[in-house]
C-alpha atoms as a PDB file:
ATOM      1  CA  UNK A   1      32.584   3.181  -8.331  1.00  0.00           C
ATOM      2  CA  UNK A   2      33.683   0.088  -6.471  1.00  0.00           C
ATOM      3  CA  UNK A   3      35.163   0.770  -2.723  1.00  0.00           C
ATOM      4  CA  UNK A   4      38.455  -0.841  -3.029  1.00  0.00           C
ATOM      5  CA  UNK A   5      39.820   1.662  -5.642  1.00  0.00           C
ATOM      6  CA  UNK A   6      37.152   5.084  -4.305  1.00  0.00           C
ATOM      7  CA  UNK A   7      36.444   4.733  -0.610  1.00  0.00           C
ATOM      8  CA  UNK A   8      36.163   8.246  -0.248  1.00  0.00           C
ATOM      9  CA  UNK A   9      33.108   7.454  -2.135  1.00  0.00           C
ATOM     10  CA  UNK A  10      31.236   6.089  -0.121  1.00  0.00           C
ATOM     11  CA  UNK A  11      29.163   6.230   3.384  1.00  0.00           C
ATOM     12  CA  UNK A  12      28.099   3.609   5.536  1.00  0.00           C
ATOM     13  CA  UNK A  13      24.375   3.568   6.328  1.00  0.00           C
ATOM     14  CA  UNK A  14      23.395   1.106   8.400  1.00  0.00           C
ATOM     15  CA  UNK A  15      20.642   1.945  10.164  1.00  0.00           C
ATOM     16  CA  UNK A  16      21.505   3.566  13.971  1.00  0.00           C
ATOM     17  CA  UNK A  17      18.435   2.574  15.371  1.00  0.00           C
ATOM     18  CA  UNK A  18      18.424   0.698  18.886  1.00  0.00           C
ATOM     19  CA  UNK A  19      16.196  -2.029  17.235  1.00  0.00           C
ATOM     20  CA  UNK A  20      18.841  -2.541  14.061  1.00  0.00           C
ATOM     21  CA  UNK A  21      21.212  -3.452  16.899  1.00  0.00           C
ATOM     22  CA  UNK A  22      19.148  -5.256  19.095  1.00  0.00           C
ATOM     23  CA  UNK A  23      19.353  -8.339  16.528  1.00  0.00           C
ATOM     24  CA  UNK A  24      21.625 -10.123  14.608  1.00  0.00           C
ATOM     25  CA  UNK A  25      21.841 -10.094  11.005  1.00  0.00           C
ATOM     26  CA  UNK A  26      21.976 -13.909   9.994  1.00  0.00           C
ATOM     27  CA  UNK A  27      25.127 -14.868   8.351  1.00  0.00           C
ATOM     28  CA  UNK A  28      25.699 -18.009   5.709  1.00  0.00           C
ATOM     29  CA  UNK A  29      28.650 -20.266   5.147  1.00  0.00           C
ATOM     30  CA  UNK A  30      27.515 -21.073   1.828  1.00  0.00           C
ATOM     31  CA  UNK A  31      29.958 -20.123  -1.573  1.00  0.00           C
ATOM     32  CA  UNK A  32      27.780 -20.584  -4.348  1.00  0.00           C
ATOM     33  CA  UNK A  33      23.910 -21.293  -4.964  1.00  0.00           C
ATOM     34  CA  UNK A  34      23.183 -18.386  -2.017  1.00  0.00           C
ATOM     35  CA  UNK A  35      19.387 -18.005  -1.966  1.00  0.00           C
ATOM     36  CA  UNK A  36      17.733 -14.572  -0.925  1.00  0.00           C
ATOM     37  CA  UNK A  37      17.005 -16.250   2.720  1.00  0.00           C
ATOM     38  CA  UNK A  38      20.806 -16.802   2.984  1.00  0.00           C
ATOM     39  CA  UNK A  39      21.553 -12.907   2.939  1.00  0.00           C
ATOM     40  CA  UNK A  40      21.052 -10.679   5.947  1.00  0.00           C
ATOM     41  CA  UNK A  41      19.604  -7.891   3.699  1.00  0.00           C
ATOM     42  CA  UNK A  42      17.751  -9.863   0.440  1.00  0.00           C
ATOM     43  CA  UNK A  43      15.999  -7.266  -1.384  1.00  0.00           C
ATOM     44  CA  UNK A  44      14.620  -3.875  -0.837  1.00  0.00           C
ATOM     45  CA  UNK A  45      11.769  -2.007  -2.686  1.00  0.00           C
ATOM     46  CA  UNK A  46      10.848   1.821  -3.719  1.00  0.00           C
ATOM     47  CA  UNK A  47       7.043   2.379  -2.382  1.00  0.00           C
ATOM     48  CA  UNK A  48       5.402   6.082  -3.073  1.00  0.00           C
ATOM     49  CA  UNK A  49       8.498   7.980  -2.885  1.00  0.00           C
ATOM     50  CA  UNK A  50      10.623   5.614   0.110  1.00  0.00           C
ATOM     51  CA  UNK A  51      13.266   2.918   0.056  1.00  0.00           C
ATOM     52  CA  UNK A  52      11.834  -0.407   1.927  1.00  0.00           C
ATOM     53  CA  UNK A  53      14.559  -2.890   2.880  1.00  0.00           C
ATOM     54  CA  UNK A  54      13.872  -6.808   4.120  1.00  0.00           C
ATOM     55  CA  UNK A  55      16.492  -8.038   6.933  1.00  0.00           C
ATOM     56  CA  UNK A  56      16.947 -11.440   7.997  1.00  0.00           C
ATOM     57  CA  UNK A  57      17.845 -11.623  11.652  1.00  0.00           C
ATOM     58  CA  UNK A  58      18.595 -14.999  13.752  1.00  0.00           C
ATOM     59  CA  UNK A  59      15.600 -13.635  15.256  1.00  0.00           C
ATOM     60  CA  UNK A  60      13.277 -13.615  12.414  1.00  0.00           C
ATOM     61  CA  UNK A  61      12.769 -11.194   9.631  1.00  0.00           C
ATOM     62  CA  UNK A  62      12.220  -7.213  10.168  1.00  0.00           C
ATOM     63  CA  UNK A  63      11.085  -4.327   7.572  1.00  0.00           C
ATOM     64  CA  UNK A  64      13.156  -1.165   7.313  1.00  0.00           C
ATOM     65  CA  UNK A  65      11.913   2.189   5.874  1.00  0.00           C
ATOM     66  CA  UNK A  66      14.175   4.666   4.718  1.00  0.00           C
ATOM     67  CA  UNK A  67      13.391   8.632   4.329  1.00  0.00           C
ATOM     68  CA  UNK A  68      15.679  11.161   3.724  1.00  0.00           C
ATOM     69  CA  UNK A  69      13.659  13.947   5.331  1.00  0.00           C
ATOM     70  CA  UNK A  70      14.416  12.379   8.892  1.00  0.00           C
ATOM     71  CA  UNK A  71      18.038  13.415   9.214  1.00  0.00           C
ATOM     72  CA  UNK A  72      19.623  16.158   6.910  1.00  0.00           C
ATOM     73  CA  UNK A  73      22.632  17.159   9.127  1.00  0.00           C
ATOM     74  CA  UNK A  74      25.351  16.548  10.684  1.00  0.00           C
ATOM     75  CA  UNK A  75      27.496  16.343   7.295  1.00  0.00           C
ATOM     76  CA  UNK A  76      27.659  13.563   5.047  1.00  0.00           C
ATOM     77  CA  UNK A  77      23.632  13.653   5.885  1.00  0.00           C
ATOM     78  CA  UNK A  78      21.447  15.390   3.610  1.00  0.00           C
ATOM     79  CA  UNK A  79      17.725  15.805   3.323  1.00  0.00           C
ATOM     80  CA  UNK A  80      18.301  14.101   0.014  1.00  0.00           C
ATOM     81  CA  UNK A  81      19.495  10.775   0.772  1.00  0.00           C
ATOM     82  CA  UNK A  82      19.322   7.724   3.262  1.00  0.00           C
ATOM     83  CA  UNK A  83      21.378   8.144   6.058  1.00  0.00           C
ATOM     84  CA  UNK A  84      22.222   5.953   9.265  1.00  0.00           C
ATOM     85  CA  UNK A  85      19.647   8.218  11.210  1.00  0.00           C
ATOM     86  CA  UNK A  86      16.754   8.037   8.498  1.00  0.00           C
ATOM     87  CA  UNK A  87      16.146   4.264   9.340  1.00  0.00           C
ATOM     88  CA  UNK A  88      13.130   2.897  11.147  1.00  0.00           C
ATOM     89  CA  UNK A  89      11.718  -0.623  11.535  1.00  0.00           C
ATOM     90  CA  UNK A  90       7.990  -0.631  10.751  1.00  0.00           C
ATOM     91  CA  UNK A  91       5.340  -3.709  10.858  1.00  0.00           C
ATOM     92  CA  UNK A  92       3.925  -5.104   7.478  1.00  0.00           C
ATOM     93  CA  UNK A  93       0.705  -3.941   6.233  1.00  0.00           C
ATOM     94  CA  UNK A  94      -0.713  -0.420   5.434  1.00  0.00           C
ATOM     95  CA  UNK A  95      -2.244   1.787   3.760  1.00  0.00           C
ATOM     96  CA  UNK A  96      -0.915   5.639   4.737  1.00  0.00           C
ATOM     97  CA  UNK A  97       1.268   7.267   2.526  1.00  0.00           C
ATOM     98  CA  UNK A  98       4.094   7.437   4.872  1.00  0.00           C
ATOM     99  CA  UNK A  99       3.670   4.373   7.368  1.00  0.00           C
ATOM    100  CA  UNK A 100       5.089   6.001  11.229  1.00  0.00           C
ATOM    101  CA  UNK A 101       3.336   4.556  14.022  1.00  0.00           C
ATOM    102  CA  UNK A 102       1.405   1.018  14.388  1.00  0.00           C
ATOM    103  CA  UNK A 103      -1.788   3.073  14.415  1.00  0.00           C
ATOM    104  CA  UNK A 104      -1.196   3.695  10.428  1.00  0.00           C
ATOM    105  CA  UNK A 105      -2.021  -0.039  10.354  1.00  0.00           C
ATOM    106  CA  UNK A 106      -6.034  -1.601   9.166  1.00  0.00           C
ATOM    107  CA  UNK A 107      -6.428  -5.063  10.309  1.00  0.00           C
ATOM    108  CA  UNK A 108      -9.197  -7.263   9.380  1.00  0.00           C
ATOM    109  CA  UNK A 109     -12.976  -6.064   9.111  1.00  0.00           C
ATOM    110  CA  UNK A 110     -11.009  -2.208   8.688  1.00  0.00           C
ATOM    111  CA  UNK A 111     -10.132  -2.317  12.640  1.00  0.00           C
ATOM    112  CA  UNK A 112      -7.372  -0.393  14.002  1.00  0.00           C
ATOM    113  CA  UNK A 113      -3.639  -2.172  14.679  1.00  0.00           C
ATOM    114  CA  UNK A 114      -3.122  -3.402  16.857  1.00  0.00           C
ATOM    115  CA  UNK A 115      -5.827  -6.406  15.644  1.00  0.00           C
ATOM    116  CA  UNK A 116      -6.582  -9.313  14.026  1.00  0.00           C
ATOM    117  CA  UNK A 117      -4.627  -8.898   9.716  1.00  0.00           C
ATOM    118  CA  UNK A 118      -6.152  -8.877   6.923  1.00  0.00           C
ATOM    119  CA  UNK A 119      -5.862 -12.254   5.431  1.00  0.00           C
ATOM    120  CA  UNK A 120      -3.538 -13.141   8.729  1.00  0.00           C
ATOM    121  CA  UNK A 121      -1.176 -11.993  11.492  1.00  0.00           C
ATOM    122  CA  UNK A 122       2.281 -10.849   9.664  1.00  0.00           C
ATOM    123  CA  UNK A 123       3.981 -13.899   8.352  1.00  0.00           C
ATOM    124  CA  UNK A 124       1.456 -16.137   9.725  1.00  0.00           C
ATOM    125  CA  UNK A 125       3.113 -19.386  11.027  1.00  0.00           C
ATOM    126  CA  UNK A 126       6.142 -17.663  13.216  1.00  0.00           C
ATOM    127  CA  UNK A 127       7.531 -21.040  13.196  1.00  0.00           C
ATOM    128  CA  UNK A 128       8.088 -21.966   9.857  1.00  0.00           C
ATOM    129  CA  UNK A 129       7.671 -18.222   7.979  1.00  0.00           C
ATOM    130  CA  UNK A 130      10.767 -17.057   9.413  1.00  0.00           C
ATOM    131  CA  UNK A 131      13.229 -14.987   6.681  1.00  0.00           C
ATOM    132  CA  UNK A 132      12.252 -12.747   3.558  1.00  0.00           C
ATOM    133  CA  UNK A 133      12.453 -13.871   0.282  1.00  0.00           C
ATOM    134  CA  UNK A 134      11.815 -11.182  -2.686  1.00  0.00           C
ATOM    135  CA  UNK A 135      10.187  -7.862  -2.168  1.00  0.00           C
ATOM    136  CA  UNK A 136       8.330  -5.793  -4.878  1.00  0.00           C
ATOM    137  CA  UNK A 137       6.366  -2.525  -4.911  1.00  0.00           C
ATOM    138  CA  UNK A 138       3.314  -3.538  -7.257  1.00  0.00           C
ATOM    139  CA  UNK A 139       0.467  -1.470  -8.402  1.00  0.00           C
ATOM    140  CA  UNK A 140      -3.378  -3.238  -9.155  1.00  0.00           C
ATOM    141  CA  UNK A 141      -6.569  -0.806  -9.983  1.00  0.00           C
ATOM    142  CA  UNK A 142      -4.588   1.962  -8.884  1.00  0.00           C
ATOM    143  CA  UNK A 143      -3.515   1.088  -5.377  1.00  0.00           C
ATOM    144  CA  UNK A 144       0.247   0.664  -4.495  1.00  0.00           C
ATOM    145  CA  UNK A 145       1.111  -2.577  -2.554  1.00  0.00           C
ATOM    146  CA  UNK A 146       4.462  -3.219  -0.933  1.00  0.00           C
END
């Protein structure tokens, strides 16, 4: 249901993290041909059970991940959906089931995070790589990839 005509039907859930507010979402001028670099939040993706949402900051890009089971209470959160509390920013490559710490990380040669990346350091040229463009959850030979 839309939000103009049901607003009771809805809850914001922007993430309440101290790093969400540390940076600014980037904001466009444009009115038509709007690219997903032009939005502050261009696509997310489901990954083994989690929501996984790309933000473009003036800052650079960040990676949210979303589960339910952080925050079920006080009311409207449940232990069944995102809420504002269920946020947290993670780094980009992994392995684990349920990516918390930078530790969850392999870098290249199967080292530990922090390290040198597997095929790279994160977006690889800071300077030029510097807002998300699609995200998918794929599978290959039975391994997820986000």
């Amino acid at each position: 249901m839309d939000y103009r005509n049901h607003p009771g039907d809805w809850t914001g859930i922007t993430p309440s993290a101290a790093e969400y507010s540390a940076k600014t979402s980037i904001t466009t001028s444009k009115v038509s041909e709007i690219e997903p670099n032009d939005r502050a939040w261009p696509q997310f993706a489901v990954h083994k059970g989690l929501v996984y949402l790309a933000r473009n900051t003036t800052d650079g890009p960040q990676l949210w991940r979303c589960d339910p089971a952080v925050q079920g209470a006080p009311a409207p959160a449940t232990a069944a959906d995102c809420d504002a509390d269920d946020w947290t920013l993670i780094v980009f490559r992994s392995d684990a089931t349920m990516i918390s710490a930078s530790s969850d990380f392999e870098g290249g040669a199967g080292c530990t995070a922090p390290c040198a990346g597997i095929a790279g350091n994160g977006f690889g040229t800071p300077a030029t790589n510097v807002a998300f463009f699609d995200a998918k959850s794929l599978n290959f030979a039975g391994t997820d990839f986000l």
